[in-house]
N, C-alpha and C. Protein backbone atom coordinates (compact mmCIF):
# COMPACT_ATOMS: atom_id res chain seq x y z
N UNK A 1 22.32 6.59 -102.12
CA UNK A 1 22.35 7.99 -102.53
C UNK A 1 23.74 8.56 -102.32
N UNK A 2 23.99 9.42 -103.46
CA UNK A 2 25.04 10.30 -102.82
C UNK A 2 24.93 11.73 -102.61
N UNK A 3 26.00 12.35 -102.36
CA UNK A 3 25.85 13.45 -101.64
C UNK A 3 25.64 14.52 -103.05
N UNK A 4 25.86 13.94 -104.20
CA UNK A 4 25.14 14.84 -105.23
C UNK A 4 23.75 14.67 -105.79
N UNK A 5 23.05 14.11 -104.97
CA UNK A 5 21.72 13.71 -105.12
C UNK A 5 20.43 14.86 -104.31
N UNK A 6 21.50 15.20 -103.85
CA UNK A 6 20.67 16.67 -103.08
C UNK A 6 20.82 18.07 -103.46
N UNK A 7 19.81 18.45 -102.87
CA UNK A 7 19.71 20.10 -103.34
C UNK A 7 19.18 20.89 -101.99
N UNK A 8 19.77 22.03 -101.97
CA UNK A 8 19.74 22.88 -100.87
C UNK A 8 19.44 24.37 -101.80
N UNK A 9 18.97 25.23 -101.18
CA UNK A 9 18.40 26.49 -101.31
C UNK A 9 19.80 27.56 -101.07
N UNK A 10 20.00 28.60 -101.92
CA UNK A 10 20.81 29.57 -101.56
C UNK A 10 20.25 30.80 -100.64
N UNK A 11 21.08 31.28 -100.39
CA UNK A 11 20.55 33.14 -99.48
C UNK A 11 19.72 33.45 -100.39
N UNK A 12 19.42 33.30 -101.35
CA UNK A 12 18.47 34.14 -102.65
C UNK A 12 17.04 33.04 -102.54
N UNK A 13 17.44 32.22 -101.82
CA UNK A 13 16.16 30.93 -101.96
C UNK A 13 16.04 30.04 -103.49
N UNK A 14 17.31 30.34 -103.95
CA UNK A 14 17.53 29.20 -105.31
C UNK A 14 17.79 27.78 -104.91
N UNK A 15 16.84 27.06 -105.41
CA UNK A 15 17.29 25.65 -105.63
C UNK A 15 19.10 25.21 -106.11
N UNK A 16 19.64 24.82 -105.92
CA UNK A 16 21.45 24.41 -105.89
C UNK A 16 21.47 22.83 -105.83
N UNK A 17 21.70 22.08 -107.12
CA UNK A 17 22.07 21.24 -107.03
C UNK A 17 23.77 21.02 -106.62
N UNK A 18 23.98 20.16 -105.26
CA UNK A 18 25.00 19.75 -104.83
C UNK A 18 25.60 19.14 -105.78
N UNK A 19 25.51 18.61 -107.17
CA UNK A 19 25.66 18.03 -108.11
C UNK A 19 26.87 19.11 -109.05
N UNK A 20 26.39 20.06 -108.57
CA UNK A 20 27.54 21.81 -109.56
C UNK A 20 28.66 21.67 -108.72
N UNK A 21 28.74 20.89 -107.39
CA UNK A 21 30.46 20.78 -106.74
C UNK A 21 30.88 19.81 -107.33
N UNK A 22 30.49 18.58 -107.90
CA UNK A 22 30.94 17.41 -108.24
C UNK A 22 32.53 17.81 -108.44
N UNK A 23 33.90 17.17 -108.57
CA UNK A 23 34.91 17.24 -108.60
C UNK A 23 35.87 18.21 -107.67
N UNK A 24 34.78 18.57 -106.70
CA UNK A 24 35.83 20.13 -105.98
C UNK A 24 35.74 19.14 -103.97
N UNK A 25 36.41 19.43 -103.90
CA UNK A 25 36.77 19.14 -102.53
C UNK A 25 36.06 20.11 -101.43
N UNK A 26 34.81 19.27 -100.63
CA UNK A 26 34.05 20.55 -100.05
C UNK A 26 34.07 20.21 -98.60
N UNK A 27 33.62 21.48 -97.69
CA UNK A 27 33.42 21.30 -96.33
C UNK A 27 32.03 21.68 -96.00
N UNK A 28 31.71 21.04 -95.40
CA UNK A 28 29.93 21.95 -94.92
C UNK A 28 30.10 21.82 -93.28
N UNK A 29 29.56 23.08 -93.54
CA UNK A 29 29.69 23.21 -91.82
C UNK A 29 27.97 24.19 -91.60
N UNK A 30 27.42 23.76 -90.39
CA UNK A 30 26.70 24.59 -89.58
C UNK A 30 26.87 25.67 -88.83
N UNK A 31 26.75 26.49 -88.77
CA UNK A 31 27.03 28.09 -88.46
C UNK A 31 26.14 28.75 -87.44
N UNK A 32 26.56 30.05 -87.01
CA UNK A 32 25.86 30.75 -86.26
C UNK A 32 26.58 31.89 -86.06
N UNK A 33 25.84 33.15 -85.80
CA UNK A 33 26.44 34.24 -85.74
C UNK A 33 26.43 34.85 -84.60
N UNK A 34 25.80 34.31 -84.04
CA UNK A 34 26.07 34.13 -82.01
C UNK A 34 26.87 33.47 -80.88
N UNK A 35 27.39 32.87 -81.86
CA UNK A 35 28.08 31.97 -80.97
C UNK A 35 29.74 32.10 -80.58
N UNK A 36 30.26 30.98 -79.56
CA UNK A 36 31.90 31.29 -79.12
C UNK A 36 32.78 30.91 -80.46
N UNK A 37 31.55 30.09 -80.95
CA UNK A 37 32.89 29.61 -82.16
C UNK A 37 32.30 30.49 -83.52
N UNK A 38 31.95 31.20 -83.58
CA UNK A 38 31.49 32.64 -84.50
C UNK A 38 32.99 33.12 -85.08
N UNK A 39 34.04 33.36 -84.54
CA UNK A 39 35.29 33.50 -84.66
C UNK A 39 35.81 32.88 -85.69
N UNK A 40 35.29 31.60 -85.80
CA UNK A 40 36.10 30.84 -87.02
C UNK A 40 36.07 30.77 -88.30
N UNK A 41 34.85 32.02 -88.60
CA UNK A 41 34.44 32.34 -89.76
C UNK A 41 35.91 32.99 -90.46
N UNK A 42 36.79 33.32 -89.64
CA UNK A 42 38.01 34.29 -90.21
C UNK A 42 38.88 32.84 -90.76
N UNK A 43 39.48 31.79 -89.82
CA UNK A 43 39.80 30.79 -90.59
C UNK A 43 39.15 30.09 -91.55
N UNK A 44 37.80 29.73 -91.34
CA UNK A 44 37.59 29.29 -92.76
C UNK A 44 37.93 30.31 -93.87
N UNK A 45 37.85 31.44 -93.85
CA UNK A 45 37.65 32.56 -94.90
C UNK A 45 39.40 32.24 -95.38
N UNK A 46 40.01 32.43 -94.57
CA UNK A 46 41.57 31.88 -94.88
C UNK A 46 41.98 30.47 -95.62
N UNK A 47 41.13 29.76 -95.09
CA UNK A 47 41.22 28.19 -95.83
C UNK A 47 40.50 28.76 -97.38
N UNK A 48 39.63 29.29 -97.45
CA UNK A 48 38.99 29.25 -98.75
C UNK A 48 39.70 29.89 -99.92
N UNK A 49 40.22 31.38 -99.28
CA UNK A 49 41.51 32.48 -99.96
C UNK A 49 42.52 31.69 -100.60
N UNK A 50 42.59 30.31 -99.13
CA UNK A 50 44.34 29.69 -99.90
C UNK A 50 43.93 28.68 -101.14
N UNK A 51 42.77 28.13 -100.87
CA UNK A 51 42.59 26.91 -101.54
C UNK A 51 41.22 26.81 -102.49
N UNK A 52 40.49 28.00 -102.61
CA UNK A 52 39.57 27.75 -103.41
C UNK A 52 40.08 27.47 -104.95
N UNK A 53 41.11 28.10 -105.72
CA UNK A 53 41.52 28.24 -106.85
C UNK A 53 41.86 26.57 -107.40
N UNK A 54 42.36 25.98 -106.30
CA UNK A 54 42.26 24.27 -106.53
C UNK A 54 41.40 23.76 -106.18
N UNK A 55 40.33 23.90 -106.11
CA UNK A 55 38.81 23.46 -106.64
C UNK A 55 38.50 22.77 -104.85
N UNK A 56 38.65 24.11 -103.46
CA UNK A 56 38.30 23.51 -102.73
C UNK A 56 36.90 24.77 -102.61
N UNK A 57 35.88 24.35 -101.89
CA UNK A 57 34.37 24.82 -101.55
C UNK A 57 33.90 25.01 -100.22
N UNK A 58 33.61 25.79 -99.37
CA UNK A 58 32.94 25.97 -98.25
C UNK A 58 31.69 26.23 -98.29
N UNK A 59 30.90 25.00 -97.67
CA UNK A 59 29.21 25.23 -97.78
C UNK A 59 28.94 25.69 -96.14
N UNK A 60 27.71 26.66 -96.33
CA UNK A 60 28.00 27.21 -95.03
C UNK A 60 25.98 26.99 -94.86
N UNK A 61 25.96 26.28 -93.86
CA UNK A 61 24.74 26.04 -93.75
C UNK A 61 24.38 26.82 -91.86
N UNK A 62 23.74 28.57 -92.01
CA UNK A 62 23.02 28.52 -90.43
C UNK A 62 21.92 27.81 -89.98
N UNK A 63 22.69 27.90 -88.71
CA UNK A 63 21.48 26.71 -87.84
C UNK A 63 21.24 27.28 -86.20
N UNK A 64 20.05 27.75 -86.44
CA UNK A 64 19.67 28.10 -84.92
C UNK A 64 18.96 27.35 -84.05
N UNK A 65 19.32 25.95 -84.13
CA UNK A 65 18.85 24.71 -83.14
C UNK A 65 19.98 25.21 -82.03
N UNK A 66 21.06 25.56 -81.68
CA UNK A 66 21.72 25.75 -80.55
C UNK A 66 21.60 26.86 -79.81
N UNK A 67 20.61 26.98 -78.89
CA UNK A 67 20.56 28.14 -77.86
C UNK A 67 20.29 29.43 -78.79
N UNK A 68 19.66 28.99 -80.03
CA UNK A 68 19.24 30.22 -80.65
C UNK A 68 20.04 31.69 -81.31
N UNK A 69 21.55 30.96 -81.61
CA UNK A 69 22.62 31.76 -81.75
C UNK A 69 22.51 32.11 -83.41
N UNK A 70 21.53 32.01 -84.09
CA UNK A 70 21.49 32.17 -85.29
C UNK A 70 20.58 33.09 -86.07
N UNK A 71 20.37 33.73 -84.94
CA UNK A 71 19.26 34.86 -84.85
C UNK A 71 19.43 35.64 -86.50
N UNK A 72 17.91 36.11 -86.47
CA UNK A 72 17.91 36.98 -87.71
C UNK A 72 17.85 36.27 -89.30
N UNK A 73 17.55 36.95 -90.55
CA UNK A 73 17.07 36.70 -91.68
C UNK A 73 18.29 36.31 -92.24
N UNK A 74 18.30 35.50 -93.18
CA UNK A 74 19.11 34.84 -94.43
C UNK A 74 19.93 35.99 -94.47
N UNK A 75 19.33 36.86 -94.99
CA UNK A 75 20.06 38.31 -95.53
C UNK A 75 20.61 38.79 -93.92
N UNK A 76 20.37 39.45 -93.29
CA UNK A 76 21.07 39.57 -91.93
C UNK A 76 22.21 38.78 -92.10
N UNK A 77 21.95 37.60 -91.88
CA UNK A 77 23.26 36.56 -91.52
C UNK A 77 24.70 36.70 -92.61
N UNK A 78 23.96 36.98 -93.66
CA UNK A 78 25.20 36.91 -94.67
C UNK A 78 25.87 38.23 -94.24
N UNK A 79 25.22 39.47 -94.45
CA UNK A 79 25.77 40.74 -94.00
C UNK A 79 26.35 40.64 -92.72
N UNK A 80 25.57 39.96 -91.33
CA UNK A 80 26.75 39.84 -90.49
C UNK A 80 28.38 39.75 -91.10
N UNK A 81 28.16 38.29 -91.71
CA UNK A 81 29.20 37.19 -92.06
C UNK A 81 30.37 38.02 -93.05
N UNK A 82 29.97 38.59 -93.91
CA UNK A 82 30.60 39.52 -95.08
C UNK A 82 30.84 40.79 -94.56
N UNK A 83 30.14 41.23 -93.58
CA UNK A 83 30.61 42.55 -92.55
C UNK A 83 32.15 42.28 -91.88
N UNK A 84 31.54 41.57 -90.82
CA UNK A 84 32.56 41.01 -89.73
C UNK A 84 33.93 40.35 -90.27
N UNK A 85 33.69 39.32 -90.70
CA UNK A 85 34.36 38.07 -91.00
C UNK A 85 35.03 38.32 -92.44
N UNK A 86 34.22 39.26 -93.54
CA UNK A 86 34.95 38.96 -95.14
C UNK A 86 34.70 37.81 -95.73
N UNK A 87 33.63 37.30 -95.79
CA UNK A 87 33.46 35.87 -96.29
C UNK A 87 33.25 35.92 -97.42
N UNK A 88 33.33 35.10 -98.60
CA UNK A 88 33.17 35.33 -99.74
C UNK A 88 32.80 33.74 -100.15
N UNK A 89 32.68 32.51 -99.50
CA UNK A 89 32.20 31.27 -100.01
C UNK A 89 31.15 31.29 -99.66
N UNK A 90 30.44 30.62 -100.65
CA UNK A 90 28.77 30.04 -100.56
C UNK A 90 27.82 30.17 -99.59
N UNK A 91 26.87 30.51 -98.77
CA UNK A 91 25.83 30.10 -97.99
C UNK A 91 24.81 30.29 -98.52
N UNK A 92 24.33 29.28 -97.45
CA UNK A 92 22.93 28.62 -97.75
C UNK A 92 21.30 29.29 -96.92
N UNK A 93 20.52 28.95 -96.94
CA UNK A 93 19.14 29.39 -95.98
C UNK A 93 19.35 28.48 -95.05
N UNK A 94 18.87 28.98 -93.67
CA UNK A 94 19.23 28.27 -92.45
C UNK A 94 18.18 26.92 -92.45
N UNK A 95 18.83 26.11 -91.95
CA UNK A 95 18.55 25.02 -91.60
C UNK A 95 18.51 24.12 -90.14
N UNK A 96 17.74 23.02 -90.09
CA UNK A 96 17.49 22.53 -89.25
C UNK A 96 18.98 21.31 -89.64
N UNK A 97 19.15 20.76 -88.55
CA UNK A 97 20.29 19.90 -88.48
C UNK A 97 20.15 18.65 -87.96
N UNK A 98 19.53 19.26 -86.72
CA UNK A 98 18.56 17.42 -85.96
C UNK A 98 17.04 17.60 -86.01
N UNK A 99 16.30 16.26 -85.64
CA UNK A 99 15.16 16.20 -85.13
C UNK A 99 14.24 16.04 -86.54
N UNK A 100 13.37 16.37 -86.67
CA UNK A 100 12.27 15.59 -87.29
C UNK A 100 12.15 16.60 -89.15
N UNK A 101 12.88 18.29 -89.02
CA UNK A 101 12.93 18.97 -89.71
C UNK A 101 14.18 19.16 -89.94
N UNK A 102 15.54 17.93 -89.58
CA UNK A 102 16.40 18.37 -90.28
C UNK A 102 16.76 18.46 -91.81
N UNK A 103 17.51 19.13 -92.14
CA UNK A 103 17.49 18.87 -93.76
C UNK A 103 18.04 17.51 -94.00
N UNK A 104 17.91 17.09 -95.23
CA UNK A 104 18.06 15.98 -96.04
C UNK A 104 19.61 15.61 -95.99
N UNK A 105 20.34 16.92 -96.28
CA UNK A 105 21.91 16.49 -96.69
C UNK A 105 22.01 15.85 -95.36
N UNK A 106 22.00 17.18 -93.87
CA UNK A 106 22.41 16.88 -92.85
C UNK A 106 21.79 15.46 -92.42
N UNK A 107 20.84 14.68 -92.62
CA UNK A 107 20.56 13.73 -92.71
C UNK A 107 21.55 12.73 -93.32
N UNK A 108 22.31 13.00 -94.40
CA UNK A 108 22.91 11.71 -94.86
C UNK A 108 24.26 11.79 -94.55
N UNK A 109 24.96 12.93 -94.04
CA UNK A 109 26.01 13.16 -93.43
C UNK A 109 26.35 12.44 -92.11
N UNK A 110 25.40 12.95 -91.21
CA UNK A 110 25.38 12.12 -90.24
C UNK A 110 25.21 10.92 -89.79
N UNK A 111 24.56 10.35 -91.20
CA UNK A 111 24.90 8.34 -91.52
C UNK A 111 25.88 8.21 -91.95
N UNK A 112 26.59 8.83 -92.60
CA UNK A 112 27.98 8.46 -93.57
C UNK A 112 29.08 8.87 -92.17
N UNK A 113 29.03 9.48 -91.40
CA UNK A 113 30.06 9.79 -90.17
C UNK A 113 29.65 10.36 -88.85
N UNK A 114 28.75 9.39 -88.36
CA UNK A 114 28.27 9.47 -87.32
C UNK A 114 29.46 10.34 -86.10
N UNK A 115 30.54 10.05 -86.25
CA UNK A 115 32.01 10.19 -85.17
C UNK A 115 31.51 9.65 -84.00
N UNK A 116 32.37 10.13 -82.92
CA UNK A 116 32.43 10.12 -81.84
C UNK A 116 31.37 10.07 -81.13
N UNK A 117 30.63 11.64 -81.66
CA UNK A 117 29.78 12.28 -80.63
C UNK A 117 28.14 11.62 -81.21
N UNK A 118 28.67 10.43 -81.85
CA UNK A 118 27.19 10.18 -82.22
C UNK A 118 26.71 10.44 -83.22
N UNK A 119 25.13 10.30 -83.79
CA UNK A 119 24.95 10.97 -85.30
C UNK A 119 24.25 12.37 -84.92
N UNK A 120 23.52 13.20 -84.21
CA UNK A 120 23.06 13.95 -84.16
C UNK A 120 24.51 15.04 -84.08
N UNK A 121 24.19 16.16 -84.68
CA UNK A 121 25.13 17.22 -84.26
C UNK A 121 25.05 18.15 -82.89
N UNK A 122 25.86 17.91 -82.57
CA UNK A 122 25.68 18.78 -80.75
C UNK A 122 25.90 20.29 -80.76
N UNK A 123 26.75 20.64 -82.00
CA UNK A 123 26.73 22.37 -81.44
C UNK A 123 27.11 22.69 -82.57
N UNK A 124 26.97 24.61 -83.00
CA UNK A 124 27.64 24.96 -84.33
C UNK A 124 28.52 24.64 -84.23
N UNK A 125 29.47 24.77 -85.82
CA UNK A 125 30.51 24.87 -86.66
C UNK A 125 30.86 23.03 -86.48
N UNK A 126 30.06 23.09 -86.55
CA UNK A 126 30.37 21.23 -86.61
C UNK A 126 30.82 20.92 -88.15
N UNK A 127 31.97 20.13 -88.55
CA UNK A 127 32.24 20.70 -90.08
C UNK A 127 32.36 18.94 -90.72
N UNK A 128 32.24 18.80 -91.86
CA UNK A 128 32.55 17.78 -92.75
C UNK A 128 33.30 18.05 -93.77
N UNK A 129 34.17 17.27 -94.03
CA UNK A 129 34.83 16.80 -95.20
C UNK A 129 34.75 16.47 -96.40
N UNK A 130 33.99 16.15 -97.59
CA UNK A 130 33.93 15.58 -98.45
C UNK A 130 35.21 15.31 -99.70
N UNK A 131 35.73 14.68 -100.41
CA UNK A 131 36.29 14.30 -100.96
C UNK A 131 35.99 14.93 -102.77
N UNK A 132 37.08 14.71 -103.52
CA UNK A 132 36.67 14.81 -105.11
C UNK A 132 34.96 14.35 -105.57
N UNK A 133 35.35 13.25 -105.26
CA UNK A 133 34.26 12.04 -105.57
C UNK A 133 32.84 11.90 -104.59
N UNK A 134 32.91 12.67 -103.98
CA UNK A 134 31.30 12.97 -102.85
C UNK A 134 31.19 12.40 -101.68
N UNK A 135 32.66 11.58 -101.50
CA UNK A 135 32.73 10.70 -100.46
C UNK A 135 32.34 11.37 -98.99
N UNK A 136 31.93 10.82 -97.99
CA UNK A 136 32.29 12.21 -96.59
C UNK A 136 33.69 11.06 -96.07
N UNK A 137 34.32 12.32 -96.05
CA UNK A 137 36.17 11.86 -95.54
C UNK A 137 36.06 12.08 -93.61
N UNK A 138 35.83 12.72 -93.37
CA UNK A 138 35.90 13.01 -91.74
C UNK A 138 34.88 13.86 -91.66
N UNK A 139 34.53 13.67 -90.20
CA UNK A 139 34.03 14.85 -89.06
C UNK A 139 34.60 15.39 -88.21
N UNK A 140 34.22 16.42 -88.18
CA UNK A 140 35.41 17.50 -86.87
C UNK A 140 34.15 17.88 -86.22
N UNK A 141 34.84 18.00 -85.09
CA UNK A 141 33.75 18.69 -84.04
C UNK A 141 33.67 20.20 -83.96
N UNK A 142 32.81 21.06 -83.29
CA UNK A 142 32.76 22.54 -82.98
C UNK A 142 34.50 23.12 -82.63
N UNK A 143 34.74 21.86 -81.55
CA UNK A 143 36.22 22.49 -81.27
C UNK A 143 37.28 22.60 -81.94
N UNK A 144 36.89 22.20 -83.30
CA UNK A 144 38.05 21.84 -84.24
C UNK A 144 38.57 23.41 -85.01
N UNK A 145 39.31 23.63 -84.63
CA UNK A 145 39.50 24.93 -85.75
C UNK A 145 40.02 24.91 -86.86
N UNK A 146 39.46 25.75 -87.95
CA UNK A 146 39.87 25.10 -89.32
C UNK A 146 41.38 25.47 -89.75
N UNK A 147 42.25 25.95 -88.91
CA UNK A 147 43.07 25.44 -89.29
C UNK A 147 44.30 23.83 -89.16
N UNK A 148 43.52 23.33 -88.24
CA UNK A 148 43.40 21.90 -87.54
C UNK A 148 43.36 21.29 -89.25
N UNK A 149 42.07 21.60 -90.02
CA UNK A 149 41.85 20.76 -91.09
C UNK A 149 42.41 20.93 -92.49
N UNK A 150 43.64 22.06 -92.07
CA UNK A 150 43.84 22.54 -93.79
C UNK A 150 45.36 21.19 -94.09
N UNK A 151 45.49 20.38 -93.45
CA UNK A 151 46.32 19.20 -93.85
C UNK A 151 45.66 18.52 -94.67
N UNK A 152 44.65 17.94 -93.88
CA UNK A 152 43.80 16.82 -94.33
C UNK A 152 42.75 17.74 -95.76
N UNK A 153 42.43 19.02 -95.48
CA UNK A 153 42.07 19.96 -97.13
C UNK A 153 43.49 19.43 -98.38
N UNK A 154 44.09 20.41 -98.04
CA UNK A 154 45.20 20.19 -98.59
C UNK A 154 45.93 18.73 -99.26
N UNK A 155 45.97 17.67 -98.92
CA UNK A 155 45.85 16.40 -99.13
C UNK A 155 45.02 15.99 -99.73
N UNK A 156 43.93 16.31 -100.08
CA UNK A 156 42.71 15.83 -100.64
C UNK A 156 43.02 16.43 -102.26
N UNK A 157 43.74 18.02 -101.88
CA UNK A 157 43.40 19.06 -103.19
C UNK A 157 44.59 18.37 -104.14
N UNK A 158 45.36 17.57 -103.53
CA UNK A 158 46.31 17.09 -104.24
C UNK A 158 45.74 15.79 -105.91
């Protein structure tokens, strides 16, 4: 399978074939609007400003498996996110990440780049890479801040 073989739900609860990024260089990351790394919603929003126009994508998937930092409705979360932060890339309906109800993508992500910390994801903003071609290029951890990744973005958009 690849990573355009799946479909995820929008804030509106639309079906989204992952298949409509085909050729764009994407990141998916797990989110939360409670949390220490809540902050980094301003760098991604900066990565996306510089680089969406060259076909890069931020998938933003919340996940309140961590200490429950994801509090509140689809709609809540985005208005946090677009309040606070100014976000203007994609999200999704919250999702499960580990355990028996994680979603599907996060399922094949975490076979394609298990990292370091293993295949389960340990905390928000845990982010992935994907490539033109659907490949997953790297994993970064929570501590990674996105501007850590706009080399390896940037390199890709080339």
């Amino acid at each position: 399978m690849s990573i355009y073989d799946y479909k995820v739900k929008n804030i509106q609860n639309k079906e989204i074939a992952l298949e409509n990024f085909k050729g764009k260089v994407l990141l998916i990351v797990n989110t939360a609007t409670g949390c220490g790394f809540t902050p980094q919603y301003e760098g991604l929003q900066k990565l996306y400003t510089k680089y969406q126009n060259q076909g890069f994508e931020i998938l933003d998937f919340p996940c309140n498996q961590f200490a429950k930092q994801a509090p509140g409705s689809d709609a809540e979360i985005n208005s946090f996110c677009t309040l606070n932060y100014g976000t203007t890339f994609p999200r999704f309906t919250k999702i499960d990440v580990n355990g028996k109800n994680a979603a599907p993508l996060y399922t094949f992500l975490k076979k394609a780049k298990g990292g370091l910390m293993g295949t389960n994801i340990k905390w928000n903003f845990t982010k992935f890479l994907i490539n033109r071609e659907g490949n997953v290029i790297a994993r970064y951890s929570p501590t990674d801040k996105p501007e850590k990744l706009e080399k390896d973005i940037a390199a890709l958009l080339k």
